[in-house]
N, C-alpha and C. Protein backbone atom coordinates (compact mmCIF):
# COMPACT_ATOMS: atom_id res chain seq x y z
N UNK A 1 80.96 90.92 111.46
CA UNK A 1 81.99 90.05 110.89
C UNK A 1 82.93 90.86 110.02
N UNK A 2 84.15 90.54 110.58
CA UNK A 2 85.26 91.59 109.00
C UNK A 2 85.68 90.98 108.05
N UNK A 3 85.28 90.73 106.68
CA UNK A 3 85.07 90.71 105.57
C UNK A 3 86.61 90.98 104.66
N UNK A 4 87.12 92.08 105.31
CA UNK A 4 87.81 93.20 104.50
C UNK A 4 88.60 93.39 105.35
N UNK A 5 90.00 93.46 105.11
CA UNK A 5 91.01 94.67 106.09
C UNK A 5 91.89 94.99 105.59
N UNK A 6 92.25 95.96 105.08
CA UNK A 6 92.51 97.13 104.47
C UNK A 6 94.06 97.60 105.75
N UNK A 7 95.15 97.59 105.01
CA UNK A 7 96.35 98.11 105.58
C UNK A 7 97.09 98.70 104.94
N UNK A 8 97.08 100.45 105.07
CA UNK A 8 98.09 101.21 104.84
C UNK A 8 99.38 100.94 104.78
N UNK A 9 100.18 100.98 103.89
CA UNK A 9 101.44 100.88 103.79
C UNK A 9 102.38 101.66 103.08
N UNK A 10 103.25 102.22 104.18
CA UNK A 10 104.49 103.24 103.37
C UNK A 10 106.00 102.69 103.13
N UNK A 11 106.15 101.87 104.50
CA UNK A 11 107.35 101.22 104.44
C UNK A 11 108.19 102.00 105.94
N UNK A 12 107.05 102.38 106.76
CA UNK A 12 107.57 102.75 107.81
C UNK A 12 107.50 102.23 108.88
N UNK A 13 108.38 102.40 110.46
CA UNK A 13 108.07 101.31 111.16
C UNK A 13 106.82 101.02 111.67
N UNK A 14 105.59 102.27 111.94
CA UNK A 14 104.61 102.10 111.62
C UNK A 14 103.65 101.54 111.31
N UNK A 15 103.62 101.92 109.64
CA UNK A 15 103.15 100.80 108.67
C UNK A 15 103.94 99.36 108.76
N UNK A 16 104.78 99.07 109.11
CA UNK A 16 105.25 97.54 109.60
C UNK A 16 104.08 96.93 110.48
N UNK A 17 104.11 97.40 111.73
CA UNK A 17 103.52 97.34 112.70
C UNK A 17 101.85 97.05 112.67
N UNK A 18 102.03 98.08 111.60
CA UNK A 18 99.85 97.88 111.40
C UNK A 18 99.80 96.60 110.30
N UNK A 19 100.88 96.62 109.39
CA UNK A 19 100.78 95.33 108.58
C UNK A 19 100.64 93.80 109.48
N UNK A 20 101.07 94.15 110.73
CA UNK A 20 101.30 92.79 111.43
C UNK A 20 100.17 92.79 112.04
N UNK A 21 99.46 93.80 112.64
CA UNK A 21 98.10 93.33 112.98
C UNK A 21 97.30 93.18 112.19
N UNK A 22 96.99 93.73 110.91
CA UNK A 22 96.33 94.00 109.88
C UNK A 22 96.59 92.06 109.67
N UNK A 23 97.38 91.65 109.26
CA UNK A 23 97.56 90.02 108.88
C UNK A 23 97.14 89.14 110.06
N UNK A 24 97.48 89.64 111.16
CA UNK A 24 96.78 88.78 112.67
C UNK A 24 95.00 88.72 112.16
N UNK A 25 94.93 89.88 111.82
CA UNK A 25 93.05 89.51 111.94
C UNK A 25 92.56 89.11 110.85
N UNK A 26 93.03 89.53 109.93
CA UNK A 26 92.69 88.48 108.79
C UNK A 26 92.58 86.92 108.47
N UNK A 27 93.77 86.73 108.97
CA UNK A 27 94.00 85.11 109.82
C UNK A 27 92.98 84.95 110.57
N UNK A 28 93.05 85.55 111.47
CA UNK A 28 92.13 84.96 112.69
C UNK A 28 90.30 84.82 112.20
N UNK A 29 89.80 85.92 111.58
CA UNK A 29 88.52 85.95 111.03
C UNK A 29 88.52 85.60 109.47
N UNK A 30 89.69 84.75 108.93
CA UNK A 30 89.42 84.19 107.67
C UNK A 30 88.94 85.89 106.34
N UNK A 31 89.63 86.62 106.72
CA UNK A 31 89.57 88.43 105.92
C UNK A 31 90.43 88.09 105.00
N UNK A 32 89.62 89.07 103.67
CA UNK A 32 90.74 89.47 102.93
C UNK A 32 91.68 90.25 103.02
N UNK A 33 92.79 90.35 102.92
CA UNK A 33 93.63 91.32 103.26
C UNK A 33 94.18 92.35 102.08
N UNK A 34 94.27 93.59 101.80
CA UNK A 34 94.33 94.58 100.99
C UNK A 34 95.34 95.43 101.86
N UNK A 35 96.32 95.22 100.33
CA UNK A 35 97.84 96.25 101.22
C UNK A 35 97.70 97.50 100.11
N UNK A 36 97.38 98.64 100.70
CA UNK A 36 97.72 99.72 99.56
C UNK A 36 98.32 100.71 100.01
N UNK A 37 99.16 101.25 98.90
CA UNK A 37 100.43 102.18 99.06
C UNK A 37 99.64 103.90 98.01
N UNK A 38 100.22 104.59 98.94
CA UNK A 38 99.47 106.13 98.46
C UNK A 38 101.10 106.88 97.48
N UNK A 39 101.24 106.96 96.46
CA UNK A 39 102.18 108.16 96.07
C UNK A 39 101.18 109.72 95.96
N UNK A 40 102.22 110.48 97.03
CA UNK A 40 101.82 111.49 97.10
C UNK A 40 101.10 112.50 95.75
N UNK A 41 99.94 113.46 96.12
CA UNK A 41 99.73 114.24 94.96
C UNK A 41 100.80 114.61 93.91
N UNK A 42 102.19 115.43 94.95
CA UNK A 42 102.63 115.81 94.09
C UNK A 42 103.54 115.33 93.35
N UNK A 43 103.02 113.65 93.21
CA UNK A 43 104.23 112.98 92.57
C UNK A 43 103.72 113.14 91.33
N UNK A 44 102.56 113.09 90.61
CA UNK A 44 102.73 113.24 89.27
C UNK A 44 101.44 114.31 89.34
N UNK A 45 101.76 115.44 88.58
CA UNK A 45 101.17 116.77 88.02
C UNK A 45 100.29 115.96 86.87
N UNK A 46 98.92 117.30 87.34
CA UNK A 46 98.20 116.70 86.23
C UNK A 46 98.56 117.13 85.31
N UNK A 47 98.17 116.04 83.94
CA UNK A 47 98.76 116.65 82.33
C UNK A 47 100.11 116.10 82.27
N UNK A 48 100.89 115.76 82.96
CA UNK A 48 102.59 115.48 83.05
C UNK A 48 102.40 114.56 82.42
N UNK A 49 101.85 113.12 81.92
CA UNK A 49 102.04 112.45 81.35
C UNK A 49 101.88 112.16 79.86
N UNK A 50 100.83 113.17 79.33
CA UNK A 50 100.94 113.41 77.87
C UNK A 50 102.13 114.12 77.86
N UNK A 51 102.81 114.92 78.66
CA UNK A 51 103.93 116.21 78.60
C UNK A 51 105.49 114.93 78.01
N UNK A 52 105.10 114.19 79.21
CA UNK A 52 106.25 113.27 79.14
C UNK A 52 106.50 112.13 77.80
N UNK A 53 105.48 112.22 77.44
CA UNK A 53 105.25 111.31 76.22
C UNK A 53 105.95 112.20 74.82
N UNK A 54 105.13 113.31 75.00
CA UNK A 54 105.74 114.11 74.09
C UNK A 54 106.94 114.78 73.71
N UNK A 55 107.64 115.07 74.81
CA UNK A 55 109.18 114.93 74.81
C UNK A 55 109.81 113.81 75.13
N UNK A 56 109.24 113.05 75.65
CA UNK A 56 110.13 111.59 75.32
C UNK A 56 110.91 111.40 76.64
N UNK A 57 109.89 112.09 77.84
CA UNK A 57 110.96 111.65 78.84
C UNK A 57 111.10 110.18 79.26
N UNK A 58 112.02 109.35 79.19
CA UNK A 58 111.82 107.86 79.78
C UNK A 58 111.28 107.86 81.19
N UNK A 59 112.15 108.62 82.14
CA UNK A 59 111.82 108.26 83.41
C UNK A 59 111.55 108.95 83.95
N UNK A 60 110.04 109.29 84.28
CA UNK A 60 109.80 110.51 84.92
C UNK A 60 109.77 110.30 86.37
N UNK A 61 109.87 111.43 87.61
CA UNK A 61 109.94 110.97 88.90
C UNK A 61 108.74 110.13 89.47
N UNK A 62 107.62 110.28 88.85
CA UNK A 62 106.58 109.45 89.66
C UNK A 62 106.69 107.40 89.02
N UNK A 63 107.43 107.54 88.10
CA UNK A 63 107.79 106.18 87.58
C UNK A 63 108.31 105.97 88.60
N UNK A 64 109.20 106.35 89.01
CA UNK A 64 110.53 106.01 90.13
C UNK A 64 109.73 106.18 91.24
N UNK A 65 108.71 106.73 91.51
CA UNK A 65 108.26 106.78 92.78
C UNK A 65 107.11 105.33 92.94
N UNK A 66 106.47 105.13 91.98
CA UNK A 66 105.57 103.92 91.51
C UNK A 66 106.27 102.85 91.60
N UNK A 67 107.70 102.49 91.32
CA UNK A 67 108.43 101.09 91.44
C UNK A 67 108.90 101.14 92.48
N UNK A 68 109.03 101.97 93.77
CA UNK A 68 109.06 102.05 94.88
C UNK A 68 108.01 101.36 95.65
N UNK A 69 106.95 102.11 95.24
CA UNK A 69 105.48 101.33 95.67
C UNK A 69 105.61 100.40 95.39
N UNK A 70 105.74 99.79 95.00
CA UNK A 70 105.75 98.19 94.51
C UNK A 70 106.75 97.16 94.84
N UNK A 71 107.62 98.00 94.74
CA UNK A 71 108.57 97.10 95.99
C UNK A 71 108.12 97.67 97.57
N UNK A 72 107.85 98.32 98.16
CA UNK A 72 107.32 98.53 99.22
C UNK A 72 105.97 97.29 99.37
N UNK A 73 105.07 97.46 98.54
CA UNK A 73 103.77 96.39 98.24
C UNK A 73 104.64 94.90 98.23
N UNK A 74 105.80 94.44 97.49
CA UNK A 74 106.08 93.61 97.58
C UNK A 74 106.51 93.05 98.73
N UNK A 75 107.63 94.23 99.13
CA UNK A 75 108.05 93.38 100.55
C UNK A 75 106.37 93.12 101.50
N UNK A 76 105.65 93.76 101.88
CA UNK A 76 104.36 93.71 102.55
C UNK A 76 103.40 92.40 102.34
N UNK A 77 103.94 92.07 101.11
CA UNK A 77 102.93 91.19 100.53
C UNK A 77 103.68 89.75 101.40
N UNK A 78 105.04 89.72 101.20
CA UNK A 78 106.11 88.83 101.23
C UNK A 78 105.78 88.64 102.96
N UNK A 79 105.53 89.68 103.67
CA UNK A 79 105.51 89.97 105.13
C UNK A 79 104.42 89.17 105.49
N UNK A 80 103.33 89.44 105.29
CA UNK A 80 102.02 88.76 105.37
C UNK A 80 102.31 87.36 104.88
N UNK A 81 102.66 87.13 103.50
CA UNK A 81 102.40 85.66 103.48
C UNK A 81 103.05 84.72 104.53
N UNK A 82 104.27 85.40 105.10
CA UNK A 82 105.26 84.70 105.95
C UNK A 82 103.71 84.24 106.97
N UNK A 83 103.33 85.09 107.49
CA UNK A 83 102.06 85.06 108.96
C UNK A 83 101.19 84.08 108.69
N UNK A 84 101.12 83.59 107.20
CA UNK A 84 99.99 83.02 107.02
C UNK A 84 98.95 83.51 105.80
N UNK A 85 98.51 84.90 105.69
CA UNK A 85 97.98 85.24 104.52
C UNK A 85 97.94 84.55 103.58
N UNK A 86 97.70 84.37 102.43
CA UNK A 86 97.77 83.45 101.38
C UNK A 86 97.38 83.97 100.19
N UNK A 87 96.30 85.04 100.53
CA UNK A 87 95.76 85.63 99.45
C UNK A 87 95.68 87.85 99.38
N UNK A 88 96.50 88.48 99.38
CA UNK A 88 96.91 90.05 99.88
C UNK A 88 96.40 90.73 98.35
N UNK A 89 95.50 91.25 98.35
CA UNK A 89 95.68 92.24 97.07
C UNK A 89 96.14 93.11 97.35
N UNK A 90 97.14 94.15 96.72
CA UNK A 90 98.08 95.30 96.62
C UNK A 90 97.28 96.16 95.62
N UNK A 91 97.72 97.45 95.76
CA UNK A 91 97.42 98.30 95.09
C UNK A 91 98.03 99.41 95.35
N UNK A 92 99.10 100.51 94.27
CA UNK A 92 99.46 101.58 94.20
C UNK A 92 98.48 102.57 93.91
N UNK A 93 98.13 103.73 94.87
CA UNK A 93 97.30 104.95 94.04
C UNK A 93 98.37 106.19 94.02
N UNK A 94 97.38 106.79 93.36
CA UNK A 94 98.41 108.48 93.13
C UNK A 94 97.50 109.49 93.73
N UNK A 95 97.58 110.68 94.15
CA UNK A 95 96.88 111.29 94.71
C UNK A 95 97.05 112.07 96.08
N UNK A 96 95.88 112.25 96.86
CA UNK A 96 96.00 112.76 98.15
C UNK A 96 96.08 111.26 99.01
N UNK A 97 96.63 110.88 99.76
CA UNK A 97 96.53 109.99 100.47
C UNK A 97 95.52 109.72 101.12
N UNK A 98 95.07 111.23 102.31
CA UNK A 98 93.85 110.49 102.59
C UNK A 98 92.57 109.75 102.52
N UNK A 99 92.31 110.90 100.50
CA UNK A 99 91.21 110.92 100.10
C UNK A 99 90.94 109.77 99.20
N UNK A 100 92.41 109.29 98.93
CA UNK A 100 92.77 107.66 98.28
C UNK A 100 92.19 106.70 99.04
N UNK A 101 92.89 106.46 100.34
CA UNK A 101 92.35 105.37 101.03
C UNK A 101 91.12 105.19 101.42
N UNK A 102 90.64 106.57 101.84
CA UNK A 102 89.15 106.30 101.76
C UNK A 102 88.34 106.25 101.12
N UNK A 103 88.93 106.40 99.54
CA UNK A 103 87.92 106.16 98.83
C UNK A 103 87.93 104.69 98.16
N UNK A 104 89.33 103.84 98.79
CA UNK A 104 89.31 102.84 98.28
C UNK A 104 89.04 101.91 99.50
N UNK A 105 88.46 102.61 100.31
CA UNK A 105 87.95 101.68 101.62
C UNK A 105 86.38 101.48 101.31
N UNK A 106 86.16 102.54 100.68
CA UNK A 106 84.59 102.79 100.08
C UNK A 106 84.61 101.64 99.24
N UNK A 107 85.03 101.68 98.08
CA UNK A 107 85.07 100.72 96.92
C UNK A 107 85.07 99.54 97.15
N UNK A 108 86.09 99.52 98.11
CA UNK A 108 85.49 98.24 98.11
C UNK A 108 85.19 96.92 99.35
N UNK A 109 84.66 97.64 99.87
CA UNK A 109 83.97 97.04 100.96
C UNK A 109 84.73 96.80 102.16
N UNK A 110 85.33 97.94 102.86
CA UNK A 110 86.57 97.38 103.48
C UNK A 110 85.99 97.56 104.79
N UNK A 111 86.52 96.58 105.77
CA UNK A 111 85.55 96.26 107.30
C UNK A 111 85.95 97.24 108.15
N UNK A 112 87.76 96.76 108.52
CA UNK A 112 88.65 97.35 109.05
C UNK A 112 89.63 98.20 108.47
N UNK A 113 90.09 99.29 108.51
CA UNK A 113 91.49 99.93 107.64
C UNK A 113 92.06 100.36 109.12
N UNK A 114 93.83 99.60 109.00
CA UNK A 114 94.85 99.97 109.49
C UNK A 114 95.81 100.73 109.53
N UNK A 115 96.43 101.50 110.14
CA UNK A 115 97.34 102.55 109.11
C UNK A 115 98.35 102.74 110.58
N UNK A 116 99.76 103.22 110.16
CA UNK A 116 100.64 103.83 110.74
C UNK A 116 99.98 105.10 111.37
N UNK A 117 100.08 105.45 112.88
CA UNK A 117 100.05 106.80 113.08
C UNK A 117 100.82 108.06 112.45
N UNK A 118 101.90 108.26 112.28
CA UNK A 118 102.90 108.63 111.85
C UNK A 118 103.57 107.94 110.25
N UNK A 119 103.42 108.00 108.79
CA UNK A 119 104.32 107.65 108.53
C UNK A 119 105.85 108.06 108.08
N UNK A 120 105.85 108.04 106.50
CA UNK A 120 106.80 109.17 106.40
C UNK A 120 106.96 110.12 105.86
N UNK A 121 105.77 110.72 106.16
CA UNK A 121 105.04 111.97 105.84
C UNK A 121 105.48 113.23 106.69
N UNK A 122 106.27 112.71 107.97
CA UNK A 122 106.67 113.92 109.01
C UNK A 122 105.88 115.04 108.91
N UNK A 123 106.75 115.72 108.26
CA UNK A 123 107.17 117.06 108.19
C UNK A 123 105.95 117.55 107.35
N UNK A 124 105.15 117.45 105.98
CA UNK A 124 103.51 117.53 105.93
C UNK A 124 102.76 117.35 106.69
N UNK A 125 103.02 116.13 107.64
CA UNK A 125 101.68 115.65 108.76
C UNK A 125 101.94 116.63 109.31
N UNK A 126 102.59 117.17 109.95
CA UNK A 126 102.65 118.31 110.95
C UNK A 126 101.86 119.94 110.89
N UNK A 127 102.46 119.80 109.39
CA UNK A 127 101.87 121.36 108.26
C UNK A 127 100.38 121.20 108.25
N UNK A 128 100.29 119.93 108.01
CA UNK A 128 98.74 119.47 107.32
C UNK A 128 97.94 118.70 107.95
N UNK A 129 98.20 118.60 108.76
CA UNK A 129 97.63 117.51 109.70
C UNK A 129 97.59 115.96 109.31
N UNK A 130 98.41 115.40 110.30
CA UNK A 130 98.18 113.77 109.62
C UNK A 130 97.30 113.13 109.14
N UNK A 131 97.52 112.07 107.84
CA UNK A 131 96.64 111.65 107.24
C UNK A 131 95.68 110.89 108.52
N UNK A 132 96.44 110.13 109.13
CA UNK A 132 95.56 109.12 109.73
C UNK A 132 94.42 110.09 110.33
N UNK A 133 95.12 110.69 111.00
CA UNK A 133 93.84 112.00 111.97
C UNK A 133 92.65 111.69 110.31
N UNK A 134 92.81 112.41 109.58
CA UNK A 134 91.75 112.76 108.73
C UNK A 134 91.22 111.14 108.50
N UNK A 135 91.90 109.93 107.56
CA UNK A 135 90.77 109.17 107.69
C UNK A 135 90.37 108.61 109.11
N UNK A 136 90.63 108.76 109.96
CA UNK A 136 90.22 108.46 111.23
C UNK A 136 89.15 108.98 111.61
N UNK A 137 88.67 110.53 111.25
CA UNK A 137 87.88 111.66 111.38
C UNK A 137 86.49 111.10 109.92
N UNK A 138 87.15 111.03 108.83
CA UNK A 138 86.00 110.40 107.70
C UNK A 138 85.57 108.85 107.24
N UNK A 139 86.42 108.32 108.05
CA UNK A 139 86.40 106.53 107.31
C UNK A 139 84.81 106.45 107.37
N UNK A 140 84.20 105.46 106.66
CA UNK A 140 82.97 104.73 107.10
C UNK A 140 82.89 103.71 107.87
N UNK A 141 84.57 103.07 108.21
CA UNK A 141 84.42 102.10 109.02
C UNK A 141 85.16 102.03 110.06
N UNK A 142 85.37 101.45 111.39
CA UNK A 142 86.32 101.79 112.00
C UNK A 142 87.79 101.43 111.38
N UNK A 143 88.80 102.70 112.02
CA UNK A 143 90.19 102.59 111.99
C UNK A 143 91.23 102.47 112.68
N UNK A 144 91.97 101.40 112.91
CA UNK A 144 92.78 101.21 113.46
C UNK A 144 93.98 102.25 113.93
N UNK A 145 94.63 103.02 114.15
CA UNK A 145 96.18 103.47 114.24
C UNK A 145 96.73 103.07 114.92
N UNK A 146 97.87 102.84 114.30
CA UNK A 146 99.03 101.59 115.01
C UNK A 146 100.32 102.84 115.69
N UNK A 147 101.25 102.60 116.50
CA UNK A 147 102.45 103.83 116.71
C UNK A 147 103.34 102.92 116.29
């Protein structure tokens, strides 16, 4: 029974795409649905935020990258409820992407995780190998990839 489904979201056509199945099965098997958005490692350096406090920067780039997420999470959220959803928890992390989602697939009990094959990561996925490849390769549960 899936419990949990868990959908990657960047804001790519992608991640569109897996959001729409990701909300089909939730619907259909009565799932919670969990939209979470990854800001890259190198959006905020460790230590940068006492740094920023202390000189007084107002807006540092990972702020601006975090209210992105969140409007990205919002529109997603907005997407799903249209389908039916009713109830989407969101969540922004910071970090490695892959090692984010799977560790928040761990946490918290997630059945299914969906994700964009490709998002808009290009030009890293290529260097580094795409995220999805990797949680696809470590999830504990099965994973979807959407094109």
């Amino acid at each position: 029974m899936i419990k949990n489904v868990m959908v990657a979201v960047d804001g790519s056509p992608p991640a569109t795409r897996a959001l729409a199945l990701g909300a089909d099965i939730a619907m259909r098997y009565g799932a919670g649905l969990h939209l979470v958005h990854v800001i890259g490692e190198m959006a905020v350096p460790e230590g940068f935020e006492e740094f920023a406090r202390i000189e007084r920067v107002d807006q540092p780039a990972w702020v601006e990258m975090a209210r992105v997420g969140e409007a990205v999470l919002g529109a997603a959220r907005a997407d799903a409820s249209a389908k039916g959803v009713r109830d989407a928890r969101t969540q922004v992390l910071t970090g490695d992407p892959a090692e984010r989602l799977l560790g928040y697939a761990h946490d918290h009990g997630i059945d299914l995780l969906i994700m964009g094959r490709r998002g808009l990561g290009r030009i890293r996925g290529l260097l580094m190998g795409s995220v999805s490849a990797k949680v696809g390769s470590l999830a504990e549960c099965p994973v979807v990839t959407v094109t």
